[in-house]
PDB file of N, CA and C in Angstrom:
ATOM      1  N   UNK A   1      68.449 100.058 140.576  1.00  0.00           N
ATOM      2  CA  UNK A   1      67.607  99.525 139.529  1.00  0.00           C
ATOM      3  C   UNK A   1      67.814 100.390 138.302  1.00  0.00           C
ATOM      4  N   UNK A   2      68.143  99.508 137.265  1.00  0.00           N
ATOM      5  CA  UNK A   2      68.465 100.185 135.963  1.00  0.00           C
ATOM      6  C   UNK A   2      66.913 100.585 135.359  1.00  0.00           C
ATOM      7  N   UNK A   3      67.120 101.517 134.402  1.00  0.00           N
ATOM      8  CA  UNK A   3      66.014 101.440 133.542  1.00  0.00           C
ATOM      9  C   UNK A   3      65.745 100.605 132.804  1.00  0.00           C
ATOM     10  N   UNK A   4      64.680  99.809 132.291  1.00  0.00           N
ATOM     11  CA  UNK A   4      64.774  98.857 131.094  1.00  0.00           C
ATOM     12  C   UNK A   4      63.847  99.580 130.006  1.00  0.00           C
ATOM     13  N   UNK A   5      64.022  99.384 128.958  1.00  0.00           N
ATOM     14  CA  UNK A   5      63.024  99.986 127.715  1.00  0.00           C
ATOM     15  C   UNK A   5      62.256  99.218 126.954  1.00  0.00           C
ATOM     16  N   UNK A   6      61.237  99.052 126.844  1.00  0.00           N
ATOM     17  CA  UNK A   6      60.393  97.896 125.749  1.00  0.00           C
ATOM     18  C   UNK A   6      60.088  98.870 124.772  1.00  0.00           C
ATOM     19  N   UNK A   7      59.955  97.620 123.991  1.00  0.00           N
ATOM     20  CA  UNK A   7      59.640  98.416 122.550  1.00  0.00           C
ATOM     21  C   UNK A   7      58.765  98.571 122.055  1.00  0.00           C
ATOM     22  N   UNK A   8      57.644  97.857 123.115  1.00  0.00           N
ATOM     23  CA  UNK A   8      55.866  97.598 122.797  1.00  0.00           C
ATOM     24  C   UNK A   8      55.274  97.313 123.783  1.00  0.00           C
ATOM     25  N   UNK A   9      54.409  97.834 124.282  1.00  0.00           N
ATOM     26  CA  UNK A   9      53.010  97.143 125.887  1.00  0.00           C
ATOM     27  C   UNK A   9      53.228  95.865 125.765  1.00  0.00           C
ATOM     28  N   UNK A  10      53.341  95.003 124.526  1.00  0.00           N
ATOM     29  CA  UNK A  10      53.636  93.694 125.120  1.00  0.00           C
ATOM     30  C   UNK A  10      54.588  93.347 125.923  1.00  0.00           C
ATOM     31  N   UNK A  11      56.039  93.510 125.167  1.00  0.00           N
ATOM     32  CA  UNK A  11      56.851  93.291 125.931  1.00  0.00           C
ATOM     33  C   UNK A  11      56.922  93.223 127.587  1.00  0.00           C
ATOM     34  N   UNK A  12      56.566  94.759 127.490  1.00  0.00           N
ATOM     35  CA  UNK A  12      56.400  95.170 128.457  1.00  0.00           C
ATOM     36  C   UNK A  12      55.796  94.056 130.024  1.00  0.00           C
ATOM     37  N   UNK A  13      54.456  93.879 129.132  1.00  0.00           N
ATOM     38  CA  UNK A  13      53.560  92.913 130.051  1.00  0.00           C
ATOM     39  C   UNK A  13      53.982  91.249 130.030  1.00  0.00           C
ATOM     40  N   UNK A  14      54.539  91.225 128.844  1.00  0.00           N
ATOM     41  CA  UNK A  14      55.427  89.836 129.200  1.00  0.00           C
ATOM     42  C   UNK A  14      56.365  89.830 129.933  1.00  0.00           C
ATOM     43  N   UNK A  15      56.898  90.569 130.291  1.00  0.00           N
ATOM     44  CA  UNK A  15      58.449  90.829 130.771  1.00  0.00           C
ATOM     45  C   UNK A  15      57.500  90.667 132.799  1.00  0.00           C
ATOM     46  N   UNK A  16      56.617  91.552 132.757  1.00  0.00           N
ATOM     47  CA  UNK A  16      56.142  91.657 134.199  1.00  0.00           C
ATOM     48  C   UNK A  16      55.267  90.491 134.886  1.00  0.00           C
ATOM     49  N   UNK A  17      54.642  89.475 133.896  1.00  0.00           N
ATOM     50  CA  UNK A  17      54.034  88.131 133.902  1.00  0.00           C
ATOM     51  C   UNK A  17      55.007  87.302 134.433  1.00  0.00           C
ATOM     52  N   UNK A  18      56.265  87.562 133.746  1.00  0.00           N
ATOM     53  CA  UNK A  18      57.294  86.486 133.814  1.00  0.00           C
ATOM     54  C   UNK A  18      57.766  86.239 135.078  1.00  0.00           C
ATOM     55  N   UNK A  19      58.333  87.665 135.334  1.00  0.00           N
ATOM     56  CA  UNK A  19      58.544  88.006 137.052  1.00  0.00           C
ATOM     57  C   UNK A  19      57.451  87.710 138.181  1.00  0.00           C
ATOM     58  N   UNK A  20      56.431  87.530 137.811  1.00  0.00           N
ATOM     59  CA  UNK A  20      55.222  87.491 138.825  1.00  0.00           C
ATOM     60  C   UNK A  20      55.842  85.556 138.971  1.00  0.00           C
ATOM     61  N   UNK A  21      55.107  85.326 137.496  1.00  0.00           N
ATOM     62  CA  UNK A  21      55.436  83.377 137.862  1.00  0.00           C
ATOM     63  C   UNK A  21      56.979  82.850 138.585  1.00  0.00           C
ATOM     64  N   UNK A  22      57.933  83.812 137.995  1.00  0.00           N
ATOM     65  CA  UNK A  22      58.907  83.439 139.226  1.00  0.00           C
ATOM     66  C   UNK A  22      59.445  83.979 139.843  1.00  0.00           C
ATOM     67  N   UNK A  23      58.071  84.638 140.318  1.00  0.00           N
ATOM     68  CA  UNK A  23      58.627  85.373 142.147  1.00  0.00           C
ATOM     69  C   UNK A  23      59.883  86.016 141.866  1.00  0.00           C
ATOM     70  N   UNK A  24      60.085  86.819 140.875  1.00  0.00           N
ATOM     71  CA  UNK A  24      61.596  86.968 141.056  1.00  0.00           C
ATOM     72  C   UNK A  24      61.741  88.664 141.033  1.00  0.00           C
ATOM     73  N   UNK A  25      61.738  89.356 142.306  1.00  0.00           N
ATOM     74  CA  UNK A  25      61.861  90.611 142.724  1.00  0.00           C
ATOM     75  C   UNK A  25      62.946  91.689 141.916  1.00  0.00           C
ATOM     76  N   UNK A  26      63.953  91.391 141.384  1.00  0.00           N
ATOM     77  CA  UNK A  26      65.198  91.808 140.610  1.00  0.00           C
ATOM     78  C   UNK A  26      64.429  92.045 139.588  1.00  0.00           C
ATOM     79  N   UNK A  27      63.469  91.080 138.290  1.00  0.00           N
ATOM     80  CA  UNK A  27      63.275  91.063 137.270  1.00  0.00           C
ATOM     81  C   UNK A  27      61.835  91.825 137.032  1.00  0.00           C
ATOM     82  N   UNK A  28      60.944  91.926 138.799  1.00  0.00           N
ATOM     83  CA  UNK A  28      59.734  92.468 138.648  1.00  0.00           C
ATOM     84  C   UNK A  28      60.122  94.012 138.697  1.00  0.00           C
ATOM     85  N   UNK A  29      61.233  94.429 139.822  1.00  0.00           N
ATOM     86  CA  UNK A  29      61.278  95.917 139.491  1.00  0.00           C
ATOM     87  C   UNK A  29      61.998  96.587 138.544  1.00  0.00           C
ATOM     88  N   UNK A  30      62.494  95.796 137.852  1.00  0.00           N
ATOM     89  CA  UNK A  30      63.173  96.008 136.461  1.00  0.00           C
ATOM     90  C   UNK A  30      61.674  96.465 135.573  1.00  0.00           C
ATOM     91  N   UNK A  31      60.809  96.307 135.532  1.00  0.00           N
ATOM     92  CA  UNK A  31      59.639  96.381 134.770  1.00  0.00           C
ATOM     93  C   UNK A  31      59.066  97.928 135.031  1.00  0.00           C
ATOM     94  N   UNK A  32      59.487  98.330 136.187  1.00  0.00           N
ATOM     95  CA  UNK A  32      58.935  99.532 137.201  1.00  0.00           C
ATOM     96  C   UNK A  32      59.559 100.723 136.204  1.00  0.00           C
ATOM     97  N   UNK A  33      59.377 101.896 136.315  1.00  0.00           N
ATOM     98  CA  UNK A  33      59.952 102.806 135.611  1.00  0.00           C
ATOM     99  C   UNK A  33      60.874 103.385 137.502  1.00  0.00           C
ATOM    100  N   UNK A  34      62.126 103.669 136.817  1.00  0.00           N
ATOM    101  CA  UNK A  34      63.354 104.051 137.631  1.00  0.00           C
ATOM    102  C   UNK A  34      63.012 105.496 138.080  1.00  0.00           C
ATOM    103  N   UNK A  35      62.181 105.385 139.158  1.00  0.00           N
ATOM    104  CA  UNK A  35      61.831 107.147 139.350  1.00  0.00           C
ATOM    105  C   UNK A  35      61.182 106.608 141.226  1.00  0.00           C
ATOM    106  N   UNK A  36      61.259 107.883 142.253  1.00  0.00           N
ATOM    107  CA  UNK A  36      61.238 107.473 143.301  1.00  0.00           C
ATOM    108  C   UNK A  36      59.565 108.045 143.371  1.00  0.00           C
ATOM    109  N   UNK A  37      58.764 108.252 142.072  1.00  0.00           N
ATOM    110  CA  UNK A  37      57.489 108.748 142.558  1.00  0.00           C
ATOM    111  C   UNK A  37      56.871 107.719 141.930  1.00  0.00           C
ATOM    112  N   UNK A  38      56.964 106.529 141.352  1.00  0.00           N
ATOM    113  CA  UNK A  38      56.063 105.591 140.757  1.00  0.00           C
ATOM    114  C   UNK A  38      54.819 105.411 141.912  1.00  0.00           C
ATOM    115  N   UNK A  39      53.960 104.995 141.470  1.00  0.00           N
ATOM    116  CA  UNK A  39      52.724 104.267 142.422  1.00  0.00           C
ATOM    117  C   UNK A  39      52.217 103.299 141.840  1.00  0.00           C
ATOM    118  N   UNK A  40      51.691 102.712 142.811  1.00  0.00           N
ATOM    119  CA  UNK A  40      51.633 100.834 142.847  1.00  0.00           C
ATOM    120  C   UNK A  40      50.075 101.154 143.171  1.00  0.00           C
ATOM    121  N   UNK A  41      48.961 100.161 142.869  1.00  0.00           N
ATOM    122  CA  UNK A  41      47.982  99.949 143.330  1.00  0.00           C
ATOM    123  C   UNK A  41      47.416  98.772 143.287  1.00  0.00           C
ATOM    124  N   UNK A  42      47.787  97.598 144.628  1.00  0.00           N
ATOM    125  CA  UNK A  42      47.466  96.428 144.048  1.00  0.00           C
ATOM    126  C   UNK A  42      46.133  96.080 144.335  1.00  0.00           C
ATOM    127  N   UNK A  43      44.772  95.546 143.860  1.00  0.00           N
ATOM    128  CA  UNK A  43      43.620  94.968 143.672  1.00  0.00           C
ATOM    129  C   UNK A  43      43.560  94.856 145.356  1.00  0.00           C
ATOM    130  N   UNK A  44      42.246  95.811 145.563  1.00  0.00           N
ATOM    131  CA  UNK A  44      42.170  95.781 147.049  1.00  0.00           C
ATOM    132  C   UNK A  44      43.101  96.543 147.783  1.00  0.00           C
ATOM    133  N   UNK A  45      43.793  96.963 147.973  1.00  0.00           N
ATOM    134  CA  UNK A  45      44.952  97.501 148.170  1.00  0.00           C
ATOM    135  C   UNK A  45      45.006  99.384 148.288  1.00  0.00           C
ATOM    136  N   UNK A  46      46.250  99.616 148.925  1.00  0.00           N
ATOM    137  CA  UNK A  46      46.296 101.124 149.103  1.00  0.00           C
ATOM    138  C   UNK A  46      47.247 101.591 148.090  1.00  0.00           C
ATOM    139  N   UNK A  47      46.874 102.902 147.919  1.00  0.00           N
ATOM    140  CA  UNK A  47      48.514 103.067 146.677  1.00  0.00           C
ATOM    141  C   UNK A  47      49.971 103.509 147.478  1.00  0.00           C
ATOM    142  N   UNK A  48      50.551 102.748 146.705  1.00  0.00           N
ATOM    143  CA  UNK A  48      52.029 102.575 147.408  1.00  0.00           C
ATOM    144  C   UNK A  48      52.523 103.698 146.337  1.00  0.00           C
ATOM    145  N   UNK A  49      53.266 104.894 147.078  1.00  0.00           N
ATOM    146  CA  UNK A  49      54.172 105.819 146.530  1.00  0.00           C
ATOM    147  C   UNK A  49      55.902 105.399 146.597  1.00  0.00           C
ATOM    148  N   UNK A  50      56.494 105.049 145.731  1.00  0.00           N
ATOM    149  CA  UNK A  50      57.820 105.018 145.875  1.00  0.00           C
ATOM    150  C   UNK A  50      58.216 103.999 145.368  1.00  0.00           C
ATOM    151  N   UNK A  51      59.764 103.706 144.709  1.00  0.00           N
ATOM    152  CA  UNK A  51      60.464 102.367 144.692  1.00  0.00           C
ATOM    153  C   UNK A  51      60.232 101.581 146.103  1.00  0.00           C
ATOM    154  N   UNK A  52      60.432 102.026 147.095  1.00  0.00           N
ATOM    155  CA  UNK A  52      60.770 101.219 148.358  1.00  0.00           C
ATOM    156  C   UNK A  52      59.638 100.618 148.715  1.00  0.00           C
ATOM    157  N   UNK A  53      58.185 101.425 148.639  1.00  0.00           N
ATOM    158  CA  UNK A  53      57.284 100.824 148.851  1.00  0.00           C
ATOM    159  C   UNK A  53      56.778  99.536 148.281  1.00  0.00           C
ATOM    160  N   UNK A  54      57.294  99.855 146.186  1.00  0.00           N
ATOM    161  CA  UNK A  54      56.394  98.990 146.195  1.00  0.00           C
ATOM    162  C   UNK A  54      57.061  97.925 145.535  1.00  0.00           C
ATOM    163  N   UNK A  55      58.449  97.979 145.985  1.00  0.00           N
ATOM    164  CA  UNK A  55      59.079  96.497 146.169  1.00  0.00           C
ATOM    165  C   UNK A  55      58.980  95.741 147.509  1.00  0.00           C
ATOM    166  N   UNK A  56      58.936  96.747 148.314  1.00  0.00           N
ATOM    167  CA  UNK A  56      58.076  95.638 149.261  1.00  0.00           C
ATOM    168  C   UNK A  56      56.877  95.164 149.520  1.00  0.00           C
ATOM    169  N   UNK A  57      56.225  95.710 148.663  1.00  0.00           N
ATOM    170  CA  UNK A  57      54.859  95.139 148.420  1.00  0.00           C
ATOM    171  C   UNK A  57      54.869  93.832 147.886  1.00  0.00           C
ATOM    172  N   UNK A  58      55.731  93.963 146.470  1.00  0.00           N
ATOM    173  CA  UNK A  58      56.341  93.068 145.718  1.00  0.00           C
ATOM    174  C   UNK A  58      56.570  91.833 146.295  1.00  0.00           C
ATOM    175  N   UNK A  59      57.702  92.005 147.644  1.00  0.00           N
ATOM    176  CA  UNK A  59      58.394  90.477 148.322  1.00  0.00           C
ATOM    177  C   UNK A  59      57.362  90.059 149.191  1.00  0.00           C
ATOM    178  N   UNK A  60      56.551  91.041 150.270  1.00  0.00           N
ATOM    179  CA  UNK A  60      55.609  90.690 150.346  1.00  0.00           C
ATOM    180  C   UNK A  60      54.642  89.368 149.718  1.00  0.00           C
ATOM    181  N   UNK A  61      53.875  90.188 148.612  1.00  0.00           N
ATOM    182  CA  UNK A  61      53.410  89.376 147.801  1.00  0.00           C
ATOM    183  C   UNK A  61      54.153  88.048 147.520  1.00  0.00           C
ATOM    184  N   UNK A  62      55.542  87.842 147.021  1.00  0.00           N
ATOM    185  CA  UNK A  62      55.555  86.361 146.583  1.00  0.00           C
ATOM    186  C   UNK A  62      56.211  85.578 147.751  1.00  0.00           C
ATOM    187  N   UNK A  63      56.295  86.259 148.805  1.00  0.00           N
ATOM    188  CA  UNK A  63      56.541  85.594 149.661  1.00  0.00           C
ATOM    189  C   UNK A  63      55.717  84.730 150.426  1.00  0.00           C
ATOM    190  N   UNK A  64      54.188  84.895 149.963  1.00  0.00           N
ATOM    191  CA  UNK A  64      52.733  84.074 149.934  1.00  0.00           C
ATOM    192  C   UNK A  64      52.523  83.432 148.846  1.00  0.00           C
TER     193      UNK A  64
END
């Protein structure tokens, strides 16, 4: 996973909206910052430490 850079919180949050509506795992962790200590905390949820975790949280998720 490359880094991607926005140039504003919007972007940003458009870019991660987009990926949510189409389920599309490539374009949601593109949004993630490229580091193996990120944490995830989804609504209800435990915090996920790591890329690995919380792309599978990710497929998880749109896989419902």
């Amino acid at each position: 996973m490359g880094e991607t850079r926005y140039r504003t919180p919007q972007e940003a949050e458009a870019a991660f909206y987009q990926a949510f509506e189409r389920k599309d795992i490539d374009a949601m962790m593109a949004v993630w910052a490229d580091r193996t200590d990120i944490v995830c905390v989804h609504p209800g949820g435990r915090m996920l430490i790591g890329t690995d975790a919380v792309r599978a949280s990710w497929e998880e998720i749109f896989r419902h």
